[in-house]
Protein backbone atom coordinates (compact mmCIF):
# COMPACT_ATOMS: atom_id res chain seq x y z
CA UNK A 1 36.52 -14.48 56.49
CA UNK A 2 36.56 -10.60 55.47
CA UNK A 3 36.59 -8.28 52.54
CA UNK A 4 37.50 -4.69 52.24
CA UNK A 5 36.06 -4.09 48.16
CA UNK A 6 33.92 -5.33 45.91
CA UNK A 7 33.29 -4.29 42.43
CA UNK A 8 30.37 -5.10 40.94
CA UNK A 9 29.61 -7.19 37.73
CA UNK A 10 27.62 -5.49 34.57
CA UNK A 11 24.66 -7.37 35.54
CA UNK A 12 25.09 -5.62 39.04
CA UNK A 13 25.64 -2.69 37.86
CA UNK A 14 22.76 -2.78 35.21
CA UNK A 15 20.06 -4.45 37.47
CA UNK A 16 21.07 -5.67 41.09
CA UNK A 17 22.17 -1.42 42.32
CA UNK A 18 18.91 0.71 40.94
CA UNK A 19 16.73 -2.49 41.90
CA UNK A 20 18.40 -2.04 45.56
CA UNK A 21 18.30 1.85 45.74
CA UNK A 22 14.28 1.57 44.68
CA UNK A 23 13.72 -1.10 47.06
CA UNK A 24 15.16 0.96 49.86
CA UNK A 25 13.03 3.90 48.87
CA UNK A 26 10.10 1.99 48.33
CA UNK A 27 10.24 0.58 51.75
CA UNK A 28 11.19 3.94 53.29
CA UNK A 29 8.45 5.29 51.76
CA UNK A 30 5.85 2.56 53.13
CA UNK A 31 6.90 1.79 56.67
CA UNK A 32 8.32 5.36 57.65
CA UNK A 33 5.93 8.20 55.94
CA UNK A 34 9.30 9.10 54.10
CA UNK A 35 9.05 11.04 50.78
CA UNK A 36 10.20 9.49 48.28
CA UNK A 37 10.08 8.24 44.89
CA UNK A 38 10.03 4.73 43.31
CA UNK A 39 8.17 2.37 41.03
CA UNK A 40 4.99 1.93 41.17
CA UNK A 41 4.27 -0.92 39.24
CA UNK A 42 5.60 -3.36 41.52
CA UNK A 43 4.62 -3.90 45.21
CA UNK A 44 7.37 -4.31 47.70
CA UNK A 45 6.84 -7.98 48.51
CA UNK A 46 7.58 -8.10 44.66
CA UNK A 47 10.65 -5.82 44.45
CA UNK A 48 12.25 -8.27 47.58
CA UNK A 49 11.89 -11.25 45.38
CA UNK A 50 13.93 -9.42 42.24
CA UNK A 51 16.29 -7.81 44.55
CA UNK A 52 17.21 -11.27 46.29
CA UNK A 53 17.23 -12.96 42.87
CA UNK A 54 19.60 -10.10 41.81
CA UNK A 55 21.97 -10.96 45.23
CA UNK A 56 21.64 -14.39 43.99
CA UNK A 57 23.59 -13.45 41.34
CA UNK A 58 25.99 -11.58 41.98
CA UNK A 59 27.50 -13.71 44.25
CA UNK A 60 27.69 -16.60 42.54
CA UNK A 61 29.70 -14.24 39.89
CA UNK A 62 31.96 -13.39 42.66
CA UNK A 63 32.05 -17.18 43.66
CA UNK A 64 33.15 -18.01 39.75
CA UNK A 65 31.15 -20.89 40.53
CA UNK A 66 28.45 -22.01 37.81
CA UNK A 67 25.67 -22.78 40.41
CA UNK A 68 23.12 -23.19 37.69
CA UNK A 69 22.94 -26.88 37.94
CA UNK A 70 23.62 -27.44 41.68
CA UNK A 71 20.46 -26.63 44.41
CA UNK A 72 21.29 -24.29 46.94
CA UNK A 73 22.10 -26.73 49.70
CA UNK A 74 25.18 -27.56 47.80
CA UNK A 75 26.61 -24.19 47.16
CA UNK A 76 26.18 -22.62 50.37
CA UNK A 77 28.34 -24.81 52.29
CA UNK A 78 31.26 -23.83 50.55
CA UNK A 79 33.07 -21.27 52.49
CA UNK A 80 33.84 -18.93 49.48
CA UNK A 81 30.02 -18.24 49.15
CA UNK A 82 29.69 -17.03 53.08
CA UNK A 83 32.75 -14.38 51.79
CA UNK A 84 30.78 -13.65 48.51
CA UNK A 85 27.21 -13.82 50.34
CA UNK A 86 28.48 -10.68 52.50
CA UNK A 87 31.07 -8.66 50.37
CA UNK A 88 27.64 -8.09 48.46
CA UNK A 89 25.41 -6.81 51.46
CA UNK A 90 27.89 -4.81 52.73
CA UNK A 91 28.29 -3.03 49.74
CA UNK A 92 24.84 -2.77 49.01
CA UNK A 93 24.64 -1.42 52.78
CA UNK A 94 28.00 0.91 52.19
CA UNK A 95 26.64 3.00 49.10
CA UNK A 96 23.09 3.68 50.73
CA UNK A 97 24.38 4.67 54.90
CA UNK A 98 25.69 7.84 54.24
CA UNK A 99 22.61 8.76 52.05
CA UNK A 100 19.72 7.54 54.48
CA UNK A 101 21.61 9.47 57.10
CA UNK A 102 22.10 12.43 55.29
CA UNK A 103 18.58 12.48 54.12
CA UNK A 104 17.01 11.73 57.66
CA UNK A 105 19.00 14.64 59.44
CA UNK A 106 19.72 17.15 56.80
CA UNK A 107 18.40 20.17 58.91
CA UNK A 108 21.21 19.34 61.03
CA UNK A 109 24.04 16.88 60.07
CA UNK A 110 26.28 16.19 56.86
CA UNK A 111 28.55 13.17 55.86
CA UNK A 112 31.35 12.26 54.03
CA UNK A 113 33.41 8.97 53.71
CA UNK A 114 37.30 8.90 53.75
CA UNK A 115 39.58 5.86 52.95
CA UNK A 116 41.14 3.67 55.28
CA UNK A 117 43.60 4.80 57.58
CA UNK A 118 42.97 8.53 56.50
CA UNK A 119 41.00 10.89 59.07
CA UNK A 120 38.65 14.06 58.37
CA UNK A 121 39.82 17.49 58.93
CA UNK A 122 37.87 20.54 59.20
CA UNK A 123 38.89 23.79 58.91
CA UNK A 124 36.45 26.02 60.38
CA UNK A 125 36.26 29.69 59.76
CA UNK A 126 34.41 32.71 62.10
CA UNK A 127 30.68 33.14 61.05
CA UNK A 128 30.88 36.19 62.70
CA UNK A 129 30.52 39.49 60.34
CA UNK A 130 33.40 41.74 61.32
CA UNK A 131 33.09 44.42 64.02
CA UNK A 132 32.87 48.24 62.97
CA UNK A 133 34.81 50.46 65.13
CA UNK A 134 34.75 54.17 64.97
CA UNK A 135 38.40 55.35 65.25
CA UNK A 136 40.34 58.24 65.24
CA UNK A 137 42.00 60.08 62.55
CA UNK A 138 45.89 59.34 63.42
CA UNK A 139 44.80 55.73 64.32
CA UNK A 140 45.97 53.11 62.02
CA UNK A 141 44.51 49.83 63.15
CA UNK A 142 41.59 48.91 65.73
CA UNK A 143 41.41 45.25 66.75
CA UNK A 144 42.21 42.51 63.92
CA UNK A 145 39.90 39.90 63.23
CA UNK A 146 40.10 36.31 62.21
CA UNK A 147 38.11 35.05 59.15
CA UNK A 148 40.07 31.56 59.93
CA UNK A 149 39.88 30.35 63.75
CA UNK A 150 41.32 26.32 63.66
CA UNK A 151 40.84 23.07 62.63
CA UNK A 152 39.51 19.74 64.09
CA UNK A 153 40.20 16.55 62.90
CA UNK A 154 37.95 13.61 63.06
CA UNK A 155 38.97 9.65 63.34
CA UNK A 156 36.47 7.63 62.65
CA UNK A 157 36.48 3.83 65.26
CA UNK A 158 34.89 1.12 64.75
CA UNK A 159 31.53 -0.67 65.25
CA UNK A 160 30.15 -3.54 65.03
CA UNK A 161 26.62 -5.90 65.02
CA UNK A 162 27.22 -9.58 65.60
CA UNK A 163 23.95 -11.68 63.92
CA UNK A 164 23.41 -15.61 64.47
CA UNK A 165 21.61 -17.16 61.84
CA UNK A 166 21.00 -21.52 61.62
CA UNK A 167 22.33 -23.27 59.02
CA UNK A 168 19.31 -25.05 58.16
CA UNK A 169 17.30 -21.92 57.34
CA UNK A 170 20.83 -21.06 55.01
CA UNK A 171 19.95 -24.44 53.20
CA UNK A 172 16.35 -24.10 53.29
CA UNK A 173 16.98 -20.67 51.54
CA UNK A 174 14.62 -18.56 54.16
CA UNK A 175 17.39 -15.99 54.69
CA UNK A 176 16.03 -13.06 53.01
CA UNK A 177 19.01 -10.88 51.84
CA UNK A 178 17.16 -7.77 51.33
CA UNK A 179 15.59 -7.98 54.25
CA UNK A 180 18.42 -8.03 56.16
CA UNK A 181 20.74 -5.58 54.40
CA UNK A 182 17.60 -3.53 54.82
CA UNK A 183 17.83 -4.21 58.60
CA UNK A 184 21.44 -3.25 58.93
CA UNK A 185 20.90 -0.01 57.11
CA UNK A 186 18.00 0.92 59.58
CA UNK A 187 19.97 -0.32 62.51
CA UNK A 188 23.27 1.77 61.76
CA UNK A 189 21.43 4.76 60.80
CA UNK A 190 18.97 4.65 64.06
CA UNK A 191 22.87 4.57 66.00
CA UNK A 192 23.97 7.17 63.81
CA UNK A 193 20.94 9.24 64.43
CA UNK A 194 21.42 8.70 68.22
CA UNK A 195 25.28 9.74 67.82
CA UNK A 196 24.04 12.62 66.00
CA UNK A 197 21.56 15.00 68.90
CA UNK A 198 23.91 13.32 71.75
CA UNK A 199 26.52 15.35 70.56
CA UNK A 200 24.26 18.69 69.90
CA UNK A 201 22.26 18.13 73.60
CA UNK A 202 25.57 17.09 75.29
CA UNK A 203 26.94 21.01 73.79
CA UNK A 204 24.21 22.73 76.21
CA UNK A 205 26.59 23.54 78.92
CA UNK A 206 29.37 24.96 76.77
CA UNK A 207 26.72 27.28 74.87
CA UNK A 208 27.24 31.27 76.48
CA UNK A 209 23.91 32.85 78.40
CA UNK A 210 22.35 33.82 75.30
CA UNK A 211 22.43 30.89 73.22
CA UNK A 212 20.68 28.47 76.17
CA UNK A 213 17.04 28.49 78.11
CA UNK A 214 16.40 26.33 80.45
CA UNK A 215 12.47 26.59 80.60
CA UNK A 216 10.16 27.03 77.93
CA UNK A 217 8.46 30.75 77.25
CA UNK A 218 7.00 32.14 74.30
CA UNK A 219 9.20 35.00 74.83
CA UNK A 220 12.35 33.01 75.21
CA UNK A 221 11.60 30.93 72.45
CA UNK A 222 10.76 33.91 69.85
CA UNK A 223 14.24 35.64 71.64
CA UNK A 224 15.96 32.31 71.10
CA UNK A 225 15.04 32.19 67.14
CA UNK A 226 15.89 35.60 66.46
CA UNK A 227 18.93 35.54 68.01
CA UNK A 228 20.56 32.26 66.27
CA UNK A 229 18.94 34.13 62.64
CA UNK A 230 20.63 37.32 63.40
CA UNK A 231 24.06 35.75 64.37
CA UNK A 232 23.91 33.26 61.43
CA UNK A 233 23.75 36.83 59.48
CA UNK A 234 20.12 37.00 59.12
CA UNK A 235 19.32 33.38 58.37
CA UNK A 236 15.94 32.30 58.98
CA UNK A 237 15.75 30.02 62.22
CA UNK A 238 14.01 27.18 63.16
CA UNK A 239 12.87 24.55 65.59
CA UNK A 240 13.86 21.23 66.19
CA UNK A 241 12.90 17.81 68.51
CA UNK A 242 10.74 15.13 68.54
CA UNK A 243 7.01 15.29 68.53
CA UNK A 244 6.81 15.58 71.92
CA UNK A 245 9.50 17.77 72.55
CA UNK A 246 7.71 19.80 69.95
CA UNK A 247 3.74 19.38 71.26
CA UNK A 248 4.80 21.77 74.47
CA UNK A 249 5.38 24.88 72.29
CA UNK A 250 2.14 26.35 72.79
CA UNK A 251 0.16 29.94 73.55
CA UNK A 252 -0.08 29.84 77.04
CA UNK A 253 -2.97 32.19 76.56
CA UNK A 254 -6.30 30.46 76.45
CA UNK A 255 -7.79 32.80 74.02
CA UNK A 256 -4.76 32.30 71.66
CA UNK A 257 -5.07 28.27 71.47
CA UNK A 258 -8.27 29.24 70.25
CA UNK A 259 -8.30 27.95 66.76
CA UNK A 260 -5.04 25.24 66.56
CA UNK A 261 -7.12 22.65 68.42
CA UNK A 262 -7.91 21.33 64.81
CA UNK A 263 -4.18 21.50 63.46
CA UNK A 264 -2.32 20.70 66.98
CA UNK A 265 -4.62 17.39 67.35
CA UNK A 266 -3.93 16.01 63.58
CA UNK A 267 -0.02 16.51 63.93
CA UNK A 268 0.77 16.87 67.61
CA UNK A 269 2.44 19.81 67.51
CA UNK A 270 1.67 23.25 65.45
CA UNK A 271 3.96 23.13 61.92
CA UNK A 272 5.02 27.32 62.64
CA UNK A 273 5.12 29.12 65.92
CA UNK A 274 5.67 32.64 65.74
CA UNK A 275 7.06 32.60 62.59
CA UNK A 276 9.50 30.39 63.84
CA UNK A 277 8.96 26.79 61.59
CA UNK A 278 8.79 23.58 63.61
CA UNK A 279 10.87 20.41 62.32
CA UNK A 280 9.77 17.19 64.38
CA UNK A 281 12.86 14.64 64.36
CA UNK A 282 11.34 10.51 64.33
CA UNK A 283 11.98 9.19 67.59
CA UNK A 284 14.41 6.62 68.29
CA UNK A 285 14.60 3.53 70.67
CA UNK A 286 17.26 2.56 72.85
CA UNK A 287 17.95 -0.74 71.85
CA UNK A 288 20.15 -1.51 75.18
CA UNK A 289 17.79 -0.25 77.47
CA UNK A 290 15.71 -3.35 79.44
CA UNK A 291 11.86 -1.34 78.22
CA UNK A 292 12.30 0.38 74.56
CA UNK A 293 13.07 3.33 76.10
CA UNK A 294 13.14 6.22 73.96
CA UNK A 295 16.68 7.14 73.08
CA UNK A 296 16.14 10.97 71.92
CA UNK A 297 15.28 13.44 74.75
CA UNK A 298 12.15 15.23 74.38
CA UNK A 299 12.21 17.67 76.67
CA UNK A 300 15.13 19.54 74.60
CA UNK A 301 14.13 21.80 71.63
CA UNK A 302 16.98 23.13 69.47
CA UNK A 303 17.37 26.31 67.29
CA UNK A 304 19.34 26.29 64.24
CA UNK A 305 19.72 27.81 60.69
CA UNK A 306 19.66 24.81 58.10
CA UNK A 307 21.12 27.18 55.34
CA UNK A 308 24.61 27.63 57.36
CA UNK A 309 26.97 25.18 57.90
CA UNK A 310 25.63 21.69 59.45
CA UNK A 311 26.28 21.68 62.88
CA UNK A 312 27.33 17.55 63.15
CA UNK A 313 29.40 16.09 60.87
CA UNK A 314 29.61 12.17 60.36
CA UNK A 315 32.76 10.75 58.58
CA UNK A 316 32.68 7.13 57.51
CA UNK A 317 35.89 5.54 56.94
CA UNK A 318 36.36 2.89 54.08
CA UNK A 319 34.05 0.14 53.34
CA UNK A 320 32.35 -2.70 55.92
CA UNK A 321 34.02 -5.39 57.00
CA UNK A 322 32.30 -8.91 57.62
CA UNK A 323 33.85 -11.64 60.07
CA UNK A 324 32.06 -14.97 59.28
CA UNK A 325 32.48 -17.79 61.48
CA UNK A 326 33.11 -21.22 59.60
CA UNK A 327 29.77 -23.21 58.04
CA UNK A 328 30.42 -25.93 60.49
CA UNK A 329 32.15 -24.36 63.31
CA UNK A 330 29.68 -24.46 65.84
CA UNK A 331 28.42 -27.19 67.41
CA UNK A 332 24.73 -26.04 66.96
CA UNK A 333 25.13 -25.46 63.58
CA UNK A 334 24.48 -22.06 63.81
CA UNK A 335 26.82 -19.43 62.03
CA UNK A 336 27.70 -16.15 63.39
CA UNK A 337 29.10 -12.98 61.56
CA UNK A 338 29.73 -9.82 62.85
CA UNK A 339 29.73 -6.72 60.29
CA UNK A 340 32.13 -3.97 61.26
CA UNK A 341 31.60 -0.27 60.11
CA UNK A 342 33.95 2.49 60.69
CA UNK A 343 32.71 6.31 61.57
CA UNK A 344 32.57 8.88 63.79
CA UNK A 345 30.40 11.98 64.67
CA UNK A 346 31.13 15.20 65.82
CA UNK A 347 30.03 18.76 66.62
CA UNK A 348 31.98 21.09 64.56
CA UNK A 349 30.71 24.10 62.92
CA UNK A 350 31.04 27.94 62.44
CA UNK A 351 26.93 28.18 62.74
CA UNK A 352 25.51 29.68 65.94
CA UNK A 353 22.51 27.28 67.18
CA UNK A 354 20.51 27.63 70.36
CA UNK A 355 18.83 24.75 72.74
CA UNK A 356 15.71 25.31 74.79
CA UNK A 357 14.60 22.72 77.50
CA UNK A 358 11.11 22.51 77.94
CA UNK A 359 8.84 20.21 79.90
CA UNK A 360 7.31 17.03 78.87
């Protein structure tokens, strides 16, 4: 079974959405240091229990099924409530994505969502200020220049997470829907946020002489910053990477480290360097990989000006899409679904942005 929309009752509207949104900020907030704001007065183990009460709801509303009087067992065998179940978490997942994303790597990406069947076109104009030329008197024109220089277009494909889940634990009711709407956002955002420094590191070749180190020195790195700030028309630079990427931009004179031990050892890595401020990006595993590898390279530092124009873009396309196998259809009992979602990411941007490698 699949859905494209869903529109949301009153009730939904009125309780179920800014019970979600606070959730998902409350539990940001607690397991990943993120700042934000929420309620208080309830604890998170007590916002799930409203939030999958609120779920509860809306889809039997979408089932136009009174369930009051039936248990759960006998409800959610019918197929309609496996469509209803997940037309709601995917919405619920749909309107926070682009946010979390957005949010997480605002130094560096931006995001927008197009319908279906429609793709994302940039035009993208020279950040360059125009070149002065001292000319002659009987000399009408020196060498034009462009304000506008192209466009790209972006087309979002597809991707998709298949889940197994046993029927009993359906009928038993210990299928938490909050919990795992929350796990899909965090799992499509961690991709995302993979997608999203692949496609700045994998731009280090194609950057020109002066826009690319490939060892770390204070003198390089200070050189690096004021370039990308003076060709982004004087705006202020700064440095990104993980915490370990970051932890190797140090004095490397002795008597300079003097004094940081304090601040270096409570952060891992020193907040400004040079005047240059230091941004550390939350690492990310590689879920593929046989060990946890990491799945964000540390040993690459990059140089950007937040204030100009994002250097990734991510374009979602339409809504999710959940494929539900039949209650019964497996042998095992178990039921599989797989939830597709439609973007794409890609470097395209008028700012000027350097990368450093360094040594971890």
């Amino acid at each position: 079974m699949a859905f494209k929309t869903v529109t949301f009752s009153q009730d939904g509207e009125k309780n179920l959405i800014p019970a979600w949104k606070d959730y998902v900020n409350n539990y940001r907030a607690v397991n990943f240091s993120v700042k934000k704001s929420y309620d208080t007065s309830k604890t998170l183990d007590e916002k799930e229990v409203l939030v999958n009460a609120a779920i509860d709801r809306e889809i039997a509303n979408l089932m136009k099924v009174d369930c009051s009087f039936l248990d759960k067992e006998a409800y959610a065998t019918n197929p309609t409530y496996q469509w209803a179940k997940f037309a709601v978490i995917n919405k619920l997942v749909d309107m926070i994505i682009p946010d979390v994303v957005k949010e997480d790597y605002m130094q560096v990406a931006n995001t927008q969502t197009i319908g279906y069947g429609d793709s994302a076109v940039f035009d993208i104009k020279s950040g360059d200020l125009f070149t002065v030329v001292e000319n002659g008197n009987s000399r009408r024109h020196v060498e034009a220049q462009r304000q506008f220089t192209g466009q790209k277009a972006l087309v979002p494909t597809n991707h998709t997470v298949t889940t197994e889940v046993d029927l009993y634990r359906v009928l038993a009711g210990k299928e938490n829907h909050a919990e795992y709407a929350m796990k899909v956002v965090l799992s499509i955002e961690s991709e995302i946020a993979i997608d999203i420094m692949a496609a700045v590191k994998d731009s280090f070749n194609t950057l020109t002489a002066n826009f690319k180190e490939n060892a770390y020195s204070e003198t390089a790195f200070k050189k690096l910053a004021a370039r990308v700030g003076a060709a982004n028309g004087g705006a202020k630079a700064v440095a990104i990477g993980t915490e370990l990427g970051l932890g190797t931009i140090m004095p490397t004179n002795d008597y300079l480290k003097m004094g940081l031990g304090e601040t270096y050892s409570k952060i891992g890595y020193l907040p400004v360097f040079k005047n240059v401020p230091l941004i550390a990006l939350a690492q990310k595993i590689d879920w593929s990989s046989a060990d946890y590898d990491f799945a964000l390279d540390d040993s690459y530092i990059y140089m950007i000006s937040p204030q100009t124009q994002k250097l990734v873009q991510v374009v979602f396309e339409g809504g999710s899409l959940a494929i539900a196998d039949g209650q019964f259809a497996n042998s095992n009992l178990a039921q599989k679904v797989s939830l597709h979602k439609r973007w794409v990411v890609g470097l395209i941007t008028n700012s000027k942005y350097g990368i450093m490698k360094t040594t971890v």
